[in-house]
Protein backbone atom coordinates (compact mmCIF):
# COMPACT_ATOMS: atom_id res chain seq x y z
CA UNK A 1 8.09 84.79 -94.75
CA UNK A 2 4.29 84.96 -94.26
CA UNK A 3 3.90 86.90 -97.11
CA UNK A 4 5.83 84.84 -99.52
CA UNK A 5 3.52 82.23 -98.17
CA UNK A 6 0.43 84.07 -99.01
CA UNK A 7 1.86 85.10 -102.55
CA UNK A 8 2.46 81.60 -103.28
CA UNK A 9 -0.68 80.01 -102.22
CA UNK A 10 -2.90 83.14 -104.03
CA UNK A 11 -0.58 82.45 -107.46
CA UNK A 12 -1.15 78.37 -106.68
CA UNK A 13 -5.37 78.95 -106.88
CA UNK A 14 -4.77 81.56 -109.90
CA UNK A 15 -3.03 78.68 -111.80
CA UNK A 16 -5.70 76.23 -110.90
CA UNK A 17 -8.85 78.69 -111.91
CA UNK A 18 -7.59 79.18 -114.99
CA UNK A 19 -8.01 75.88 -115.97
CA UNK A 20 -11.21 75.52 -114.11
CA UNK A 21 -13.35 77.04 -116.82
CA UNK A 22 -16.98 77.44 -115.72
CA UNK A 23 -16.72 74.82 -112.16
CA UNK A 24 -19.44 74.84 -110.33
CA UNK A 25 -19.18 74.41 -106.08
CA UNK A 26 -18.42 71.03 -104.81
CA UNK A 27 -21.88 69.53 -103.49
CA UNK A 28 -22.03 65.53 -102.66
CA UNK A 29 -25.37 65.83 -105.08
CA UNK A 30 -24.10 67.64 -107.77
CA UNK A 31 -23.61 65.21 -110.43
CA UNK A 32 -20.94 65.82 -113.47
CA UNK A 33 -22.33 62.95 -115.20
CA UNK A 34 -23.35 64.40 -118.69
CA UNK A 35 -23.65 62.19 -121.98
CA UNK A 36 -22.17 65.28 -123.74
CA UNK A 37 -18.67 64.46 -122.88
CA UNK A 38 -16.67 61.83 -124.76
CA UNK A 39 -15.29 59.37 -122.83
CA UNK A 40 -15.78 56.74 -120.71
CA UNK A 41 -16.86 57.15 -116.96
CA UNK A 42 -14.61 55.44 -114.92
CA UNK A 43 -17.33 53.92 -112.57
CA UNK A 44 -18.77 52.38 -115.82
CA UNK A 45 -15.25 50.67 -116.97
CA UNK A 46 -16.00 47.07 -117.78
CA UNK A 47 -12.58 46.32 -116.77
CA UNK A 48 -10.23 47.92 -114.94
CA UNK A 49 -6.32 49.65 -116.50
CA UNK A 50 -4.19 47.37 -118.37
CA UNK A 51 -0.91 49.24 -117.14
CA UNK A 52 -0.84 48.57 -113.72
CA UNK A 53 2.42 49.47 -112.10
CA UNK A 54 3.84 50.07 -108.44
CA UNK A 55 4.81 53.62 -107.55
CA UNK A 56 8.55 52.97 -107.56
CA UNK A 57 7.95 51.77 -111.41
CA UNK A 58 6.23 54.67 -112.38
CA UNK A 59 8.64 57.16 -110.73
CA UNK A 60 11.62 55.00 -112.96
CA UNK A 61 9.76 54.94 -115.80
CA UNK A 62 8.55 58.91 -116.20
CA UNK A 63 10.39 62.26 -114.92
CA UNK A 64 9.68 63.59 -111.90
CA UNK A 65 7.30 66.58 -114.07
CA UNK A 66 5.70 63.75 -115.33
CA UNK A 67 5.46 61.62 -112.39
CA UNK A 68 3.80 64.77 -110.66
CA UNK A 69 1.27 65.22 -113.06
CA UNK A 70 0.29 61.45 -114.41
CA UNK A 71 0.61 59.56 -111.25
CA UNK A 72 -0.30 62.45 -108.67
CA UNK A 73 -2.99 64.43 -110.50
CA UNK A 74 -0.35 68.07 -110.03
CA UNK A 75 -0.68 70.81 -112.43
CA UNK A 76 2.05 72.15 -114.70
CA UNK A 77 2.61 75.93 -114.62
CA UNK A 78 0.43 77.66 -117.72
CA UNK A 79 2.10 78.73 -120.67
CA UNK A 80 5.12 76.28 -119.91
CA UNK A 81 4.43 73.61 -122.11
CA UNK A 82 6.21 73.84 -125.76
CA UNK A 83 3.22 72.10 -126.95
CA UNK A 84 0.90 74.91 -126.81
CA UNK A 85 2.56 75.77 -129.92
CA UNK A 86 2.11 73.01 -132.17
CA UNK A 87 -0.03 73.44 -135.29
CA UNK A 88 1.32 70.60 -138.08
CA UNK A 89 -0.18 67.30 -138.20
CA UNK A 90 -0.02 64.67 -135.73
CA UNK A 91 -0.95 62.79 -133.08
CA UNK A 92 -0.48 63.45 -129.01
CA UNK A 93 0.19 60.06 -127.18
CA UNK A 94 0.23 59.55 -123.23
CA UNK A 95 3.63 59.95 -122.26
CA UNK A 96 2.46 57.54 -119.07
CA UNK A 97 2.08 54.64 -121.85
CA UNK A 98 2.34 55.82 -125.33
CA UNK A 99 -1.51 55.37 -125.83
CA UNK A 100 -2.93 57.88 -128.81
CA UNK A 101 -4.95 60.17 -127.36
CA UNK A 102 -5.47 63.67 -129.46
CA UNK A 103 -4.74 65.00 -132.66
CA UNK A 104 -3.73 68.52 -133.80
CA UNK A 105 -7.26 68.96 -136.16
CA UNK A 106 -8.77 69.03 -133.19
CA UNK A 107 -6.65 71.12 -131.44
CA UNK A 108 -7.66 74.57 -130.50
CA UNK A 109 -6.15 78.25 -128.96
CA UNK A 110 -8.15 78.46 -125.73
CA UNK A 111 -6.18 81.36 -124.03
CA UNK A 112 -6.11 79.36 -121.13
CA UNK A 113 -2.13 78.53 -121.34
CA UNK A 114 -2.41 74.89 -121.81
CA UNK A 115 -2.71 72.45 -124.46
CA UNK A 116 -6.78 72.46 -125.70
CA UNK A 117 -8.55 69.90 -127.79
CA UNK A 118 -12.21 69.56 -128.69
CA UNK A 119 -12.23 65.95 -129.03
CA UNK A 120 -10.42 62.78 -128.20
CA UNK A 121 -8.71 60.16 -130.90
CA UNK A 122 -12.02 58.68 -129.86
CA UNK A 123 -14.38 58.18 -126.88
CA UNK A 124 -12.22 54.87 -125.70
CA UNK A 125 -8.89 56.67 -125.66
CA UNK A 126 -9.95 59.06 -122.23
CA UNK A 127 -11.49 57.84 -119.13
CA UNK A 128 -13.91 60.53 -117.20
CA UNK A 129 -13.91 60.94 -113.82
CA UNK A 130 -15.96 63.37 -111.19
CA UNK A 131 -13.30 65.55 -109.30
CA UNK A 132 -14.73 67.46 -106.57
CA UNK A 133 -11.49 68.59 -104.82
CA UNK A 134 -10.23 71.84 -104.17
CA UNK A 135 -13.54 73.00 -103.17
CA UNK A 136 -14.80 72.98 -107.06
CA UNK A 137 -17.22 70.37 -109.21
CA UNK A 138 -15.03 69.58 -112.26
CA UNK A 139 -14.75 66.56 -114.59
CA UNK A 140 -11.10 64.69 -114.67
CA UNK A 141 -9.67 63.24 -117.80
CA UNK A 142 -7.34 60.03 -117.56
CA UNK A 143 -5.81 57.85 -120.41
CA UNK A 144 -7.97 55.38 -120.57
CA UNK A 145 -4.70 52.10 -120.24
CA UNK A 146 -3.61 53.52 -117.02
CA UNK A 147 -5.88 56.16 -115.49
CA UNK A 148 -3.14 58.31 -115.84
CA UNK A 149 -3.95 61.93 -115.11
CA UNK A 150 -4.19 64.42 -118.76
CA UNK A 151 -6.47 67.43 -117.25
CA UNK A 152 -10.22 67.83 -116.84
CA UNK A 153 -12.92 68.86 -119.75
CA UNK A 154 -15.15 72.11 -119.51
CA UNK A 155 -18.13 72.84 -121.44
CA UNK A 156 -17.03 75.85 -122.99
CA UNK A 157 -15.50 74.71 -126.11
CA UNK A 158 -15.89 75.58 -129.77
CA UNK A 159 -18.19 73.32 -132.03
CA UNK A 160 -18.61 70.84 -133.24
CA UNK A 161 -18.65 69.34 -129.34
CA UNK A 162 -18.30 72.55 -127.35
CA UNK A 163 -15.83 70.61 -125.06
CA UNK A 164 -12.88 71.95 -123.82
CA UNK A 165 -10.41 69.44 -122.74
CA UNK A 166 -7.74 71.31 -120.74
CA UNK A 167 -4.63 69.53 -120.83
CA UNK A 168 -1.04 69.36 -119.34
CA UNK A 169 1.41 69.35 -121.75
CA UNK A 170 3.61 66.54 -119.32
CA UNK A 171 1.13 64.70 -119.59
CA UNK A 172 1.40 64.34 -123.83
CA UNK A 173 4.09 63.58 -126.06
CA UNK A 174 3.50 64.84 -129.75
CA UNK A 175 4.79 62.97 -132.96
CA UNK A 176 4.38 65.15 -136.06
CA UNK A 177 2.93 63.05 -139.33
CA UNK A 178 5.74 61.26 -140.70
CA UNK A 179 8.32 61.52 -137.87
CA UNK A 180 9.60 57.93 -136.12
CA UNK A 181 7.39 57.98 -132.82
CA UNK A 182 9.47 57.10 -129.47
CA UNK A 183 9.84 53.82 -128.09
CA UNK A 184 7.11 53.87 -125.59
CA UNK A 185 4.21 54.52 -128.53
CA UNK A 186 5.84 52.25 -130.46
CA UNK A 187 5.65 49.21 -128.00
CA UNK A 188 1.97 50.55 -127.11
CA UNK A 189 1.06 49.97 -130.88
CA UNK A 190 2.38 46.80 -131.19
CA UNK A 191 0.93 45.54 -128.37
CA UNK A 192 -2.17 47.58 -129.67
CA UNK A 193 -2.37 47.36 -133.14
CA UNK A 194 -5.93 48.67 -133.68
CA UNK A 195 -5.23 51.72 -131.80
CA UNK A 196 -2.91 52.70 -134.49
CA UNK A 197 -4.12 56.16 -135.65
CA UNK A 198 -4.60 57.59 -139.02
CA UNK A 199 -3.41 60.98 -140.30
């Protein structure tokens, strides 16, 4: 039993590292706080999230993947995620709110077993955050209408930005160019309307 405990808890930090890209140790003085990442810090928010919903309303409204991952900052497995695949146009939406978020030209192979992108819709789509848990100095990435949890963002992407933003795919739904998006992205865009994206 011990060692099925071990086993898990060793493959558990694996799946986390991977992710982790170049992290530096947690230290209370080590600031994250770089003007090369896109996105707004969440200590500099003017306001705070528009969606703001109770636990129970969240748990009804997403699955219990998603619920794990947007609402309790969890980690889907690597390579899970049919969205690693995707290569035709279109744009990835929160699946917390239906808020654009990514699209596939900026979308890149980063080995890592999760869902990779350069560079946001644009900067006001993600909310930054400093994440010094799990004994690591990393930068969180939330969707900026409900602080939903997406990832985190490493400097070790390809140009132009050399950002990596290291995303679960729970966390995104994708609507190809010309396919009828889902309810929830619909009613985001008409409440929205100038966060309708172009492709």
């Amino acid at each position: 039993m011990k060692t099925t405990i071990h086993i898990f808890y060793f493959g558990l930090l694996l799946t986390i590292a991977a992710c982790t890209g170049n992290s530096q140790p947690s230290q209370a003085q080590n600031s994250n706080k770089d003007d090369a990442y896109l996105g707004t810090w969440e200590d500099e928010m003017e306001s705070g999230y528009a969606y703001q919903l109770s636990e129970a309303e969240w748990k009804a409204r997403l699955s219990d993947d998603q619920f794990y991952i947007l609402r309790k900052a969890g980690t889907e497995r690597p390579n899970s995620s049919p969205l690693n695949k995707i290569k035709e146009a279109g744009i990835f939406y929160s699946a917390a709110t239906g808020q654009p978020l990514f699209t596939t030209e900026t979308k890149f192979e980063s080995g890592t077993g999760w869902p990779s992108f350069y560079e946001p819709i644009n900067e006001n789509a993600v909310v930054l955050k400093e994440d010094n848990s799990l004994g690591m100095s990393r930068v969180e990435v939330l969707d900026s209408s409900s602080g939903s949890h997406l990832g985190h963002v490493f400097k070790d992407g390809p140009r132009p930005t050399g950002l990596r933003y290291c995303l679960n795919g729970d966390a995104l739904l994708f609507v190809a160019k010309g396919e009828e998006p889902p309810a929830i992205v619909k009613e985001y865009l008409e409440k929205h309307p100038d966060a309708k994206p172009e492709i």
